[in-house]
Protein backbone atom coordinates (compact mmCIF):
# COMPACT_ATOMS: atom_id res chain seq x y z
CA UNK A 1 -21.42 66.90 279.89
CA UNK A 2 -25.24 67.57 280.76
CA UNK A 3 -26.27 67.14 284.27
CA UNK A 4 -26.13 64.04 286.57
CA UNK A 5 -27.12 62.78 289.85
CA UNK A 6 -24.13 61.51 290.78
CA UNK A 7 -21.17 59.70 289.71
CA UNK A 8 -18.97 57.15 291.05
CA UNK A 9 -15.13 57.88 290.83
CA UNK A 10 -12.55 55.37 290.85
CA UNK A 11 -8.70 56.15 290.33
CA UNK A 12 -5.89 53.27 290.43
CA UNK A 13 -2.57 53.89 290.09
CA UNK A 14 0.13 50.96 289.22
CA UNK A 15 -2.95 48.40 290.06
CA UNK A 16 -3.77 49.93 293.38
CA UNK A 17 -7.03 52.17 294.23
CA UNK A 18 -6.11 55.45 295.69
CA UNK A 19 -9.43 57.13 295.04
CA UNK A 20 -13.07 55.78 295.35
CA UNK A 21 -15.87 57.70 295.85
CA UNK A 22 -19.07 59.39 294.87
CA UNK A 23 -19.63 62.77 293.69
CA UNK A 24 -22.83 64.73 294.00
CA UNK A 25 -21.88 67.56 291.61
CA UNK A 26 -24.07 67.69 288.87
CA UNK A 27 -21.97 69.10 285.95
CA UNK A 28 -18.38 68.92 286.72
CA UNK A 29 -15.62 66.98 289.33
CA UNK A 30 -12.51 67.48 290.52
CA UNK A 31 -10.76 64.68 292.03
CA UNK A 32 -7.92 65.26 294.54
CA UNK A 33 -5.10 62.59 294.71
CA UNK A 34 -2.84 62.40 297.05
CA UNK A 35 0.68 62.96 296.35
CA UNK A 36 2.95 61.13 298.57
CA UNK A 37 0.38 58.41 298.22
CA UNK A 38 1.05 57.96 294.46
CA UNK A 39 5.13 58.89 294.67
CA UNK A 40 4.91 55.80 296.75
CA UNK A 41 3.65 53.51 294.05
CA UNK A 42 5.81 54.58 291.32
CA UNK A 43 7.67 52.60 289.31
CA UNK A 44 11.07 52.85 287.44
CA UNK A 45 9.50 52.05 283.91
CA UNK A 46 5.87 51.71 283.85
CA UNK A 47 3.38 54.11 285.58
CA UNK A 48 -0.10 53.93 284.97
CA UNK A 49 -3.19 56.40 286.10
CA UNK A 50 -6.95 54.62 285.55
CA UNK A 51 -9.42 57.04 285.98
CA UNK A 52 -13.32 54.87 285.78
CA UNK A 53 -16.48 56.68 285.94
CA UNK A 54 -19.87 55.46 286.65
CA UNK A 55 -22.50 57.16 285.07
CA UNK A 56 -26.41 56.39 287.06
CA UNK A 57 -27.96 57.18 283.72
CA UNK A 58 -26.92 58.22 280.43
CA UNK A 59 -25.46 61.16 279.57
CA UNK A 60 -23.27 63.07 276.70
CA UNK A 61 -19.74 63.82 277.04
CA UNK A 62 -18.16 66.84 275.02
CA UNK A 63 -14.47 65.93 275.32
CA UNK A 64 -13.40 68.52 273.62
CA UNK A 65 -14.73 70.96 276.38
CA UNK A 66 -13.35 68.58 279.05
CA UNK A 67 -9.51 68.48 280.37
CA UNK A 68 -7.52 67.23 283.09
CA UNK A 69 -4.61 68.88 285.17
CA UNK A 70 -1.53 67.26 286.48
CA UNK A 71 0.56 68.78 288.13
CA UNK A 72 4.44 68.29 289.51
């Protein structure tokens, strides 16, 4: 990913936000969720993690240079 301004994060889990904000790094992000917050949402069946991203101007994304950690 070249360099941007800054991008706007947005994270919902089941339906419900647990992360919105904006990030002023200009190459990479980490976003912190909280745990107990999403072990509260869970469901028995269905579990779903939307991660948005707003972009204030175009840019290239090199996925396969990109990755994302979960942890237990």
């Amino acid at each position: 990913m070249n360099e941007t301004r800054e991008t706007h994060w947005q994270c919902d889990y089941n339906d419900y936000t647990i992360l919105d904000k904006l990030d002023h790094h200009r190459k990479s992000a980490v976003l912190l969720l909280k745990r107990n917050e999403i072990s509260m949402l869970e469901n028995r069946r269905d579990n779903r993690l939307i991660v948005h991203a707003e972009f204030m101007e175009p840019l290239k994304i090199l996925a396969n240079q990109g990755f994302i950690h979960l942890y237990k």
